[in-house]
Every structure is written in structure tokens, then in C-alpha cells.
C-alpha atoms as a PDB file:
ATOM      1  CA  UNK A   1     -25.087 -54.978  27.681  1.00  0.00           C
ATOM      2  CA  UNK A   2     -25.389 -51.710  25.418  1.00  0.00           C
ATOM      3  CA  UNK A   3     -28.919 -50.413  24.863  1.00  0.00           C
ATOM      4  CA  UNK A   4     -30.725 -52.092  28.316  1.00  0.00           C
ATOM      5  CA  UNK A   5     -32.818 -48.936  28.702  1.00  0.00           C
ATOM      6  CA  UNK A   6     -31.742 -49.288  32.734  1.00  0.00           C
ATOM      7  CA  UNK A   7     -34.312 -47.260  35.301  1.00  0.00           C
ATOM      8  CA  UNK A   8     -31.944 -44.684  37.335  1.00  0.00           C
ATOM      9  CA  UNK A   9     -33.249 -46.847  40.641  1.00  0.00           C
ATOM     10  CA  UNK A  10     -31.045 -49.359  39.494  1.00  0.00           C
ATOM     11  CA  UNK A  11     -27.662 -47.980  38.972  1.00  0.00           C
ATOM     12  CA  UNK A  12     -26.819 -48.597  42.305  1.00  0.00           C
ATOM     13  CA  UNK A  13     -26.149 -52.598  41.315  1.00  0.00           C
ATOM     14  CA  UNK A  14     -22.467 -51.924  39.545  1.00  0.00           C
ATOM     15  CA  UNK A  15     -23.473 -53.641  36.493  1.00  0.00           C
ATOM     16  CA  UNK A  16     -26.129 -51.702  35.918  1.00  0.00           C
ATOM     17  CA  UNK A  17     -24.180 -48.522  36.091  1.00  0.00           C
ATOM     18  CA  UNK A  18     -21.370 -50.107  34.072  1.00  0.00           C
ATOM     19  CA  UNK A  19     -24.405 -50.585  31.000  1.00  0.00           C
ATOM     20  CA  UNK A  20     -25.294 -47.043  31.442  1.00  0.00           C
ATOM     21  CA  UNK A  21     -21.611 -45.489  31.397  1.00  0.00           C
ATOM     22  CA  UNK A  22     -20.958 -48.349  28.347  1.00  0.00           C
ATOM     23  CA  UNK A  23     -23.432 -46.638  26.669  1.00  0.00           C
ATOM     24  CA  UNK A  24     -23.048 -43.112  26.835  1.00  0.00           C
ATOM     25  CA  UNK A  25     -19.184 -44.048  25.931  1.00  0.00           C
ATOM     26  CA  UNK A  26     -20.204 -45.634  22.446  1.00  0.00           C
ATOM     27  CA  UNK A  27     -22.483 -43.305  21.620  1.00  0.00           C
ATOM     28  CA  UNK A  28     -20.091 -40.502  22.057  1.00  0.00           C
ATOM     29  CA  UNK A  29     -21.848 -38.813  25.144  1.00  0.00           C
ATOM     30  CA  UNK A  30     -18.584 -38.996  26.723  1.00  0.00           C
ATOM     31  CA  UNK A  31     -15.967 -38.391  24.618  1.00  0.00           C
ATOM     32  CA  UNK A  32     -12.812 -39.643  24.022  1.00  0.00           C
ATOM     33  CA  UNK A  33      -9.651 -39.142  26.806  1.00  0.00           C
ATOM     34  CA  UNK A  34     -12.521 -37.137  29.198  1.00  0.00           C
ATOM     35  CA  UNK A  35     -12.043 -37.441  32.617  1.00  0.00           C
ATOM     36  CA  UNK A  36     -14.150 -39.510  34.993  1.00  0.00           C
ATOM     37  CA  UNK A  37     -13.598 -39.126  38.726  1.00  0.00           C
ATOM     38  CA  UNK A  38     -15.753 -41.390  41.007  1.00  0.00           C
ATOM     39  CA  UNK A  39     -17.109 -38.049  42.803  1.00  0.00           C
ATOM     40  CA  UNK A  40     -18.253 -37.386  39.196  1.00  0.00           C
ATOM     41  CA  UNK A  41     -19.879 -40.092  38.272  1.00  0.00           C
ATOM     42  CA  UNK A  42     -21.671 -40.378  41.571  1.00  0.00           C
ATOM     43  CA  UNK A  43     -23.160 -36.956  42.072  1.00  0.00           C
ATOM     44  CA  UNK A  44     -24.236 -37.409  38.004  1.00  0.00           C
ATOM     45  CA  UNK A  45     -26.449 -40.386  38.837  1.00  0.00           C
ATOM     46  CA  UNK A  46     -26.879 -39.639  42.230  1.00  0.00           C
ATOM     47  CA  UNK A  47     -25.516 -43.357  44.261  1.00  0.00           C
ATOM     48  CA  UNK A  48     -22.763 -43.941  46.412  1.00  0.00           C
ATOM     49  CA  UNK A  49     -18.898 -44.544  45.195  1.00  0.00           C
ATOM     50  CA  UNK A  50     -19.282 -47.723  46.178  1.00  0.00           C
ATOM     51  CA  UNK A  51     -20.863 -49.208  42.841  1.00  0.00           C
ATOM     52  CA  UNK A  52     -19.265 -46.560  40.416  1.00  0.00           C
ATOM     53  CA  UNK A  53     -15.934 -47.748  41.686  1.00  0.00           C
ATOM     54  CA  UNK A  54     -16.627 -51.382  40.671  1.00  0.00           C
ATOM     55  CA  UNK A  55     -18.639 -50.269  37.175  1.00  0.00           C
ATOM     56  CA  UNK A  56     -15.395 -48.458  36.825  1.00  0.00           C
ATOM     57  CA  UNK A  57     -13.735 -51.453  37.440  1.00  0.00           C
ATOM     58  CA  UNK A  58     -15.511 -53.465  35.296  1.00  0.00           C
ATOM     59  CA  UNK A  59     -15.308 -50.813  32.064  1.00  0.00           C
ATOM     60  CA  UNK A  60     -11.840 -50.762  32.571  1.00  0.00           C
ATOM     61  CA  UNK A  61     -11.618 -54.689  31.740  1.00  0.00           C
ATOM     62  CA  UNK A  62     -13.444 -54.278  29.005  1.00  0.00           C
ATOM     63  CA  UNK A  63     -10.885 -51.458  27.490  1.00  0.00           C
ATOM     64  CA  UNK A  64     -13.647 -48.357  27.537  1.00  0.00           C
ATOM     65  CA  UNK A  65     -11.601 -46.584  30.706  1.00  0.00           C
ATOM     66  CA  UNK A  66      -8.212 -46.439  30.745  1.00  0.00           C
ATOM     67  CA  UNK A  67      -6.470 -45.662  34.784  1.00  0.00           C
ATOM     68  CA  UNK A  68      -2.981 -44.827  35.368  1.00  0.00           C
ATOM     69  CA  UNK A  69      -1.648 -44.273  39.057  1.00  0.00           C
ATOM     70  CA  UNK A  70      -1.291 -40.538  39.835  1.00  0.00           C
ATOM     71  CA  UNK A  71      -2.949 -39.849  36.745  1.00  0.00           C
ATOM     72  CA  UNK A  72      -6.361 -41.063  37.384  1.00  0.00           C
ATOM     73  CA  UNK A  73      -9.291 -42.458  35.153  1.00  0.00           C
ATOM     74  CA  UNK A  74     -10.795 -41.352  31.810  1.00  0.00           C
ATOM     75  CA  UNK A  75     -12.746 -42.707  28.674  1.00  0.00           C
ATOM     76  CA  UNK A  76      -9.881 -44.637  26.608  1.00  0.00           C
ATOM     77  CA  UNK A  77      -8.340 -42.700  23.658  1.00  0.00           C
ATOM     78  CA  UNK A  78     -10.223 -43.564  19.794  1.00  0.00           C
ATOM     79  CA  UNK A  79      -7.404 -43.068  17.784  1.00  0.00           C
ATOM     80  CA  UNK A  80      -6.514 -44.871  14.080  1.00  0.00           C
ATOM     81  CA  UNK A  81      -4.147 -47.198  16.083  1.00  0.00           C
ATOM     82  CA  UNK A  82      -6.532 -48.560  18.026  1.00  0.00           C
ATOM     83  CA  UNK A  83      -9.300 -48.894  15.205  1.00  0.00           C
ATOM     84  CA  UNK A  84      -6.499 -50.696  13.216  1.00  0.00           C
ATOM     85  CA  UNK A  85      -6.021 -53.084  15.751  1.00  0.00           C
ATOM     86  CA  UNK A  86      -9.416 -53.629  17.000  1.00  0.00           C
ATOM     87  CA  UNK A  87     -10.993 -54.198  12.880  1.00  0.00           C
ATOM     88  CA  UNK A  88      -8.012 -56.640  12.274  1.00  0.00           C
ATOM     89  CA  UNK A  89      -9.173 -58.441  14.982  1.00  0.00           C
ATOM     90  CA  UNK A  90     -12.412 -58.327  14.397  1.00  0.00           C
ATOM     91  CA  UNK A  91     -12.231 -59.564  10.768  1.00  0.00           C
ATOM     92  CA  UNK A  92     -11.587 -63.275  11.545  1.00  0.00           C
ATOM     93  CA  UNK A  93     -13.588 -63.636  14.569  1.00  0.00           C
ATOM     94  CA  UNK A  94     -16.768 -62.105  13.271  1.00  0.00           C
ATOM     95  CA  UNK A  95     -16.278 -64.199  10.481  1.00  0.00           C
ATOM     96  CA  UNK A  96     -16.333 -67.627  12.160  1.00  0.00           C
ATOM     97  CA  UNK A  97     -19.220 -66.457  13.525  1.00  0.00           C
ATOM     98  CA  UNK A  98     -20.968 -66.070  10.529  1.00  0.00           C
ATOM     99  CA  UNK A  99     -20.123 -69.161   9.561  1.00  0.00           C
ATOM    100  CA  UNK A 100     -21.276 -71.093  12.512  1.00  0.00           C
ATOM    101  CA  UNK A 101     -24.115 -69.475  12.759  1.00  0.00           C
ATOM    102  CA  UNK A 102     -24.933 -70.481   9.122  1.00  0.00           C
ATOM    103  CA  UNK A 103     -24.260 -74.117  10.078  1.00  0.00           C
ATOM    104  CA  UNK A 104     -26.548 -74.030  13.135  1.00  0.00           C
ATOM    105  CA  UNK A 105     -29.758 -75.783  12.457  1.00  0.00           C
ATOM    106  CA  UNK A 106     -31.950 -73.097  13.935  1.00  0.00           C
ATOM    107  CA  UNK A 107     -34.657 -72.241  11.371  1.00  0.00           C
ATOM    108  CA  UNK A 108     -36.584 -70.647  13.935  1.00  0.00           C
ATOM    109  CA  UNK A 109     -34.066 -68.045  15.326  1.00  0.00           C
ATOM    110  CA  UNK A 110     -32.742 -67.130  11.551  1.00  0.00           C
ATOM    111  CA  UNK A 111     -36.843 -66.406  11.011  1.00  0.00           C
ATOM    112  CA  UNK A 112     -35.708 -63.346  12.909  1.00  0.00           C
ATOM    113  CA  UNK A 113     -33.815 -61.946  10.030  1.00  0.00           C
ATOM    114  CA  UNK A 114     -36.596 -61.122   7.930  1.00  0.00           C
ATOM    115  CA  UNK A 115     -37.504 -58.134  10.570  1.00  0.00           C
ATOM    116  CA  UNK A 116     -34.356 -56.772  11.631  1.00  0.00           C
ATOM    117  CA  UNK A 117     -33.354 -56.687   7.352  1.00  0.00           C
ATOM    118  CA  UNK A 118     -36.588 -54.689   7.210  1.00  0.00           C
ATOM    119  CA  UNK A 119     -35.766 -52.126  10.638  1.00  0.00           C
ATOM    120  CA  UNK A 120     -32.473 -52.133   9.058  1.00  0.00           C
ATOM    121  CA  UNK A 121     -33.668 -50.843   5.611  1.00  0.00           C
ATOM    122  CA  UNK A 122     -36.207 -48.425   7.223  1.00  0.00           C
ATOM    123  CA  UNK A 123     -33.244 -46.334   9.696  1.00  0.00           C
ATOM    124  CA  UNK A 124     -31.098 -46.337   6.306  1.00  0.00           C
ATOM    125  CA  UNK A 125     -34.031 -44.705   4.523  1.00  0.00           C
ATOM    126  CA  UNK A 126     -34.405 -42.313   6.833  1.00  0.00           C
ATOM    127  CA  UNK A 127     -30.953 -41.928   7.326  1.00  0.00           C
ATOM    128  CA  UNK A 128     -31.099 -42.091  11.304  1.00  0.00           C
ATOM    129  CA  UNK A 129     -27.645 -43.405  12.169  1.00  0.00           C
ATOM    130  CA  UNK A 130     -28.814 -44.048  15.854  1.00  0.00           C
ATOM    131  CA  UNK A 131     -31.306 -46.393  14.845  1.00  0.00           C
ATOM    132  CA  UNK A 132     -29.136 -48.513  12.859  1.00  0.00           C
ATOM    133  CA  UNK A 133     -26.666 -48.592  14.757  1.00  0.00           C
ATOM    134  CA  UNK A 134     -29.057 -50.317  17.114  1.00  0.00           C
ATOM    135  CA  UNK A 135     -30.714 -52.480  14.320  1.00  0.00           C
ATOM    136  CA  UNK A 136     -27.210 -53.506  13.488  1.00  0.00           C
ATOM    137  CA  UNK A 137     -26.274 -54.586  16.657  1.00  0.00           C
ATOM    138  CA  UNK A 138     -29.226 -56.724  17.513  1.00  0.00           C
ATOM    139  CA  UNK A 139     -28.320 -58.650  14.437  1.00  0.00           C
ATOM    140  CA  UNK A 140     -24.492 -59.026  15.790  1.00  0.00           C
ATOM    141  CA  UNK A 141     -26.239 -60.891  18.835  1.00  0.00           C
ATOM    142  CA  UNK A 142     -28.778 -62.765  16.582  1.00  0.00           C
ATOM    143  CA  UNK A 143     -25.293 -64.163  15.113  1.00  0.00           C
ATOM    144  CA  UNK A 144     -23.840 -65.057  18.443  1.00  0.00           C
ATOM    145  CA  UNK A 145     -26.859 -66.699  19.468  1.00  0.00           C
ATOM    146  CA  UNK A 146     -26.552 -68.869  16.538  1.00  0.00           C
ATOM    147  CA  UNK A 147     -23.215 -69.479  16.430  1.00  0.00           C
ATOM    148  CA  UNK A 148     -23.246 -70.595  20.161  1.00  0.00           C
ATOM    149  CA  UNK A 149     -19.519 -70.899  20.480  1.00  0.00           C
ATOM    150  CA  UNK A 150     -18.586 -69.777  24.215  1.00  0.00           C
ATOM    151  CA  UNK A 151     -14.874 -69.433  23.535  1.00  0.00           C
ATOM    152  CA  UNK A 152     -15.472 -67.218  20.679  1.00  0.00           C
ATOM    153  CA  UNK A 153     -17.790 -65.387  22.839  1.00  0.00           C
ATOM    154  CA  UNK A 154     -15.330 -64.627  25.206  1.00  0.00           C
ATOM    155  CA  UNK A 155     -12.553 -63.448  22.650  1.00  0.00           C
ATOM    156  CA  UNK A 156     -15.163 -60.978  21.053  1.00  0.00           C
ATOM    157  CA  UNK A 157     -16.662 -59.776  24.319  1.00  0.00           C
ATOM    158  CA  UNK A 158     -14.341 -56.577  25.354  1.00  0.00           C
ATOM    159  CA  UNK A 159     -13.501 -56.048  21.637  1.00  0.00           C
ATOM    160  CA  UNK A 160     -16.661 -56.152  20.270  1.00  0.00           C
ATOM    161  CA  UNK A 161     -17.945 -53.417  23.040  1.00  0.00           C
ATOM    162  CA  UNK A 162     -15.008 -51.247  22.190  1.00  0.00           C
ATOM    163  CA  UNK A 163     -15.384 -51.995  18.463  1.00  0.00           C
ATOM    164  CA  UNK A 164     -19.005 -50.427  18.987  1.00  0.00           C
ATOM    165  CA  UNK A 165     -17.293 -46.707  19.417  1.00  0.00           C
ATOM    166  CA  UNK A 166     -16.052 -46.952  15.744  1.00  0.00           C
ATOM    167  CA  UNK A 167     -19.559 -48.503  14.515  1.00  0.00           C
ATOM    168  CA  UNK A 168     -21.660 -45.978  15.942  1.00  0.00           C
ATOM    169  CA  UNK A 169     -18.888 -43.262  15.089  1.00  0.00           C
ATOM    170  CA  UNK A 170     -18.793 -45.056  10.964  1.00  0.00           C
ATOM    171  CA  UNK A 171     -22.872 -44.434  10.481  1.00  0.00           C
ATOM    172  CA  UNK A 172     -22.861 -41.299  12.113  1.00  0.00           C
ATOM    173  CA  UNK A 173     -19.933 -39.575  10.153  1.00  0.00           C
ATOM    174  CA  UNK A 174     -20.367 -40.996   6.620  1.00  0.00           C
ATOM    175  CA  UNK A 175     -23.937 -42.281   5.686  1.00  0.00           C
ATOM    176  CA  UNK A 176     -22.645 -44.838   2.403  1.00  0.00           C
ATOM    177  CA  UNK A 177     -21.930 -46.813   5.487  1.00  0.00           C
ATOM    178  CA  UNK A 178     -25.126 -47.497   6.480  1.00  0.00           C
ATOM    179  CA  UNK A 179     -26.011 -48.288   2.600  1.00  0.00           C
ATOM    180  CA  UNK A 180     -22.599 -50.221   2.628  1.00  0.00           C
ATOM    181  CA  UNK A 181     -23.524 -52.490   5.664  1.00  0.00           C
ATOM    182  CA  UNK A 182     -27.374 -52.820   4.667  1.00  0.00           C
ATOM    183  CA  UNK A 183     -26.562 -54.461   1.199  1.00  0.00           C
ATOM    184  CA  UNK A 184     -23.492 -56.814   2.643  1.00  0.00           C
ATOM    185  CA  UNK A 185     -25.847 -57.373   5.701  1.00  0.00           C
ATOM    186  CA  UNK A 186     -28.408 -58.400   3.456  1.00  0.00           C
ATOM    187  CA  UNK A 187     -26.417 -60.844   1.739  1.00  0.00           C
ATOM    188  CA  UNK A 188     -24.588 -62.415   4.992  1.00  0.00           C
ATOM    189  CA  UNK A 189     -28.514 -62.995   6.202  1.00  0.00           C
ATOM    190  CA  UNK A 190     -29.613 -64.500   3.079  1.00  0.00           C
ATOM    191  CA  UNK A 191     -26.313 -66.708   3.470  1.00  0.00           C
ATOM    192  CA  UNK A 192     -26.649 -67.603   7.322  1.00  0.00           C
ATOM    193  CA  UNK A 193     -30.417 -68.515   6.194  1.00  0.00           C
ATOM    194  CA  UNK A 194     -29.667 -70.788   3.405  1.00  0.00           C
ATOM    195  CA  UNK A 195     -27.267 -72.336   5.565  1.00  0.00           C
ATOM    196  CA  UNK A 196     -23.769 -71.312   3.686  1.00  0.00           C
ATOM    197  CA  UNK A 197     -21.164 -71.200   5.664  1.00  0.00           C
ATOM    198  CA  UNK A 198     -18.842 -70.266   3.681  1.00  0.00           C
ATOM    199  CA  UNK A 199     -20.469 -67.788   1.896  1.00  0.00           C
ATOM    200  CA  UNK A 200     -21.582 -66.161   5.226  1.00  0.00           C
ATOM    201  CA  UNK A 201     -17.966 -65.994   6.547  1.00  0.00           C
ATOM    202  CA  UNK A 202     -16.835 -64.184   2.928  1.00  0.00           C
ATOM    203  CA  UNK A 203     -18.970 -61.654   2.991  1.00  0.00           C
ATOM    204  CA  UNK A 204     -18.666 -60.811   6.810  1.00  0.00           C
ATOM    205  CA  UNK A 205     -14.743 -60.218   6.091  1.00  0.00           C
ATOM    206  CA  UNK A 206     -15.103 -58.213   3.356  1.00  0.00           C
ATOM    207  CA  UNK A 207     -17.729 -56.077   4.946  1.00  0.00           C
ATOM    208  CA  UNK A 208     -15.614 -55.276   7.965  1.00  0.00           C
ATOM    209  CA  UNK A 209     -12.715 -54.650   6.028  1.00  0.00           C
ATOM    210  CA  UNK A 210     -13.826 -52.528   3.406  1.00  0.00           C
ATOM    211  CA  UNK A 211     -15.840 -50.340   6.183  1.00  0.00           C
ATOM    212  CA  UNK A 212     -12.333 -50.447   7.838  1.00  0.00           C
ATOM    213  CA  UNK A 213     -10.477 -49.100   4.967  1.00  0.00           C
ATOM    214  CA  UNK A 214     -13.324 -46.986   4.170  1.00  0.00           C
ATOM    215  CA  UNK A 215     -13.392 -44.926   7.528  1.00  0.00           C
ATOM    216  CA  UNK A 216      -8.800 -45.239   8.799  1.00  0.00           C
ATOM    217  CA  UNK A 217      -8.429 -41.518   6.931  1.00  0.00           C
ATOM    218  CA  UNK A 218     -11.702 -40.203   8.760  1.00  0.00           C
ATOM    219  CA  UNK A 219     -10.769 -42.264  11.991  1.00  0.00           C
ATOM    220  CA  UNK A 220      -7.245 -40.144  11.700  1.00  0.00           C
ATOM    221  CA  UNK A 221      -8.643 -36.982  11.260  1.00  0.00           C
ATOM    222  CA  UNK A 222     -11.445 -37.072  14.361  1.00  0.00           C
ATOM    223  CA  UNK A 223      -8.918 -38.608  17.052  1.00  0.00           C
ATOM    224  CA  UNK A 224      -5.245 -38.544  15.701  1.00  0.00           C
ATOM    225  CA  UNK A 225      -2.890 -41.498  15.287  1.00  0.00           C
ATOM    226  CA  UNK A 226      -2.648 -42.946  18.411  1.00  0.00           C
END
């Protein structure tokens, strides 16, 4: 998954190179609608086609390349469509999660809170979008550890990696979104920790929708309609 800190060695296992690619994606390092060839990609990290043409492969399932036949292969258009439809998704799935994870009886693993509030509060004070973008995420999996639902797992899995493009893109273009998502964050812990389901589940939609509302005009300007 995003952020495995992968040693070049290893990119010849497809996987691994799919992590690295995943990564560079979300954080922007390859834009949106660039070009990949496999000749590309190999020379860049310096392994045969074999594996990039599976890590291909496997980004393509998870809707971060996009191939068409003649046309070839290249990082899938951001566009306001697309963020539309991925954050209306989002909105009810990531709030079931909340709410199961508040129901779990895992005192232990919602101990972790306390730290990642605090890393959280820290990148926002600093104002280093990169770092809570990476705070924020490894409380997303702190919830799906919780929550422990394998179907709802497997309906966030490719959305939530291509919902990661617009997360990184939110804190880096417009900082109130990092103040926006540490105070609602806040609240959702506190919530999952006291063991309120519902309360969790409330605040989780309303903080993905109003940071979806928030960003659609700024989304629209950056990559177009869609």
C-alpha cells in the first residue's frame, strides 16, 4: 500500500513496483493524463518489462492508469467528474466504517488515537501538507482495522487509493483543510473511543462532504470537468 518506503532492489516483485508507481501517482509526481510506456517505466527503475507490465496491470484495476487499444497507457484523468463520483461514494462507506469501528471492543487499538491526534496537530501547525496527508491516512487504516468488515474493505479498496489523489491534492492546495479535517478528526476519534457509533458515522459524513463541497470549484479549475 501507499507510503511502504520500498528499497529499489525490490521493484522487480510487481507489487512492489505497483506501491511505488501508486505513490508517486497520489502525490502528484506523475501527473494527471501523462503517459507511461512500459520502456519508460523500466529504464526509470531500472528492471525488466516483465513486472512493470503486471504493476501496470494491477494499477489499472485499481483505476490510477487508464489503457485504451491503439492509444496506449497513462495516469487516469483528475477531473471534477470523477471527484464527484468518487466523494459520493465515499461518504457512506467511510461512514459505516466509523461506526463499526466505534462498536468494536478494541480499547487497545483506539489507544492509538491519542498519537496520531497529536502527529496530526503537529503537521497542521507547521502547515506541512505531506505530513498530514500521511498522518491522516494512517488513521483511515486505524479505522479499517477496527471496523474489520472484509466486504467493506473490498468496496473501499480501489476507491479509497484513487480517492487519495484528491486528499493529498485538498491539503496541499488550500490549508483550512488540514484545520478542517484536524478538528472533525478530532471529534470522530473522541467518538470511535467512547464507543458512539452513531456519532462517529455523523461526523465522518459531514467531514467528507463539506471537504467535498469545499474543494469541486478548485477541483474544476486544476483538471477541468471531466
Amino acid at each position: 500500500m501507499i507510503l511502504a518506503r520500498i528499497q529499489k532492489l525490490s521493484v522487480a516483485i510487481p507489487e512492489n513496483l505497483a506501491e511505488i508507481l501508486e505513490e508517486e501517482i497520489i502525490f502528484g509526481r506523475l501527473k494527471s493524463r501523462e503517459r507511461l510506456t512500459e520502456e519508460m517505466v523500466a529504464e526509470r527503475y531500472g528492471v525488466s518489462r516483465s513486472p512493470v507490465r503486471e504493476a501496470l496491470r494491477l494499477l489499472e484495476r485499481d483505476g490510477l492508469v487508464t489503457r485504451e487499444a491503439r492509444r496506449g497507457i497513462w495516469v487516469s484523468p483528475m477531473s471534477q467528474k470523477d471527484f464527484d463520483e468518487i466523494y459520493m461514494c465515499r461518504i457512506p462507506l467511510e461512514g459505516l466504517v466509523a461506526q463499526q469501528a466505534a462498536e468494536a471492543d478494541e480499547a487497545a487499538k483506539k489507544s492509538e488515537y491519542k498519537g496520531l491526534l497529536a502527529d496530526l496537530k503537529s503537521a497542521q501547525l507547521r502547515n506541512d501538507a505531506r505530513e498530514f496527508f500521511i498522518t491522516d491516512v494512517r488513521g483511515s487504516f486505524i479505522h479499517y482495522t477496527l471496523a474489520g468488515n472484509k466486504t467493506l474493505m473490498r468496496l473501499l479498496g480501489g476507491l479509497e487509493k484513487q480517492a487519495l489523489r484528491y486528499r493529498f491534492h485538498a491539503y496541499e492546495q488550500n490549508p483550512q483543510m488540514m484545520q478542517l479535517s484536524l478538528d472533525d478528526t478530532t471529534r470522530i476519534c473522541e467518538a470511535i473511543i467512547a464507543g458512539d457509533g452513531q456519532a462517529a458515522k455523523a461526523i465522518t459524513e459531514k467531514l467528507i462532504h463539506e471537504i467535498w463541497q469545499t474543494m469541486r470549484d478548485g477541483i474544476r479549475e486544476a483538471f477541468g470537468r471531466g
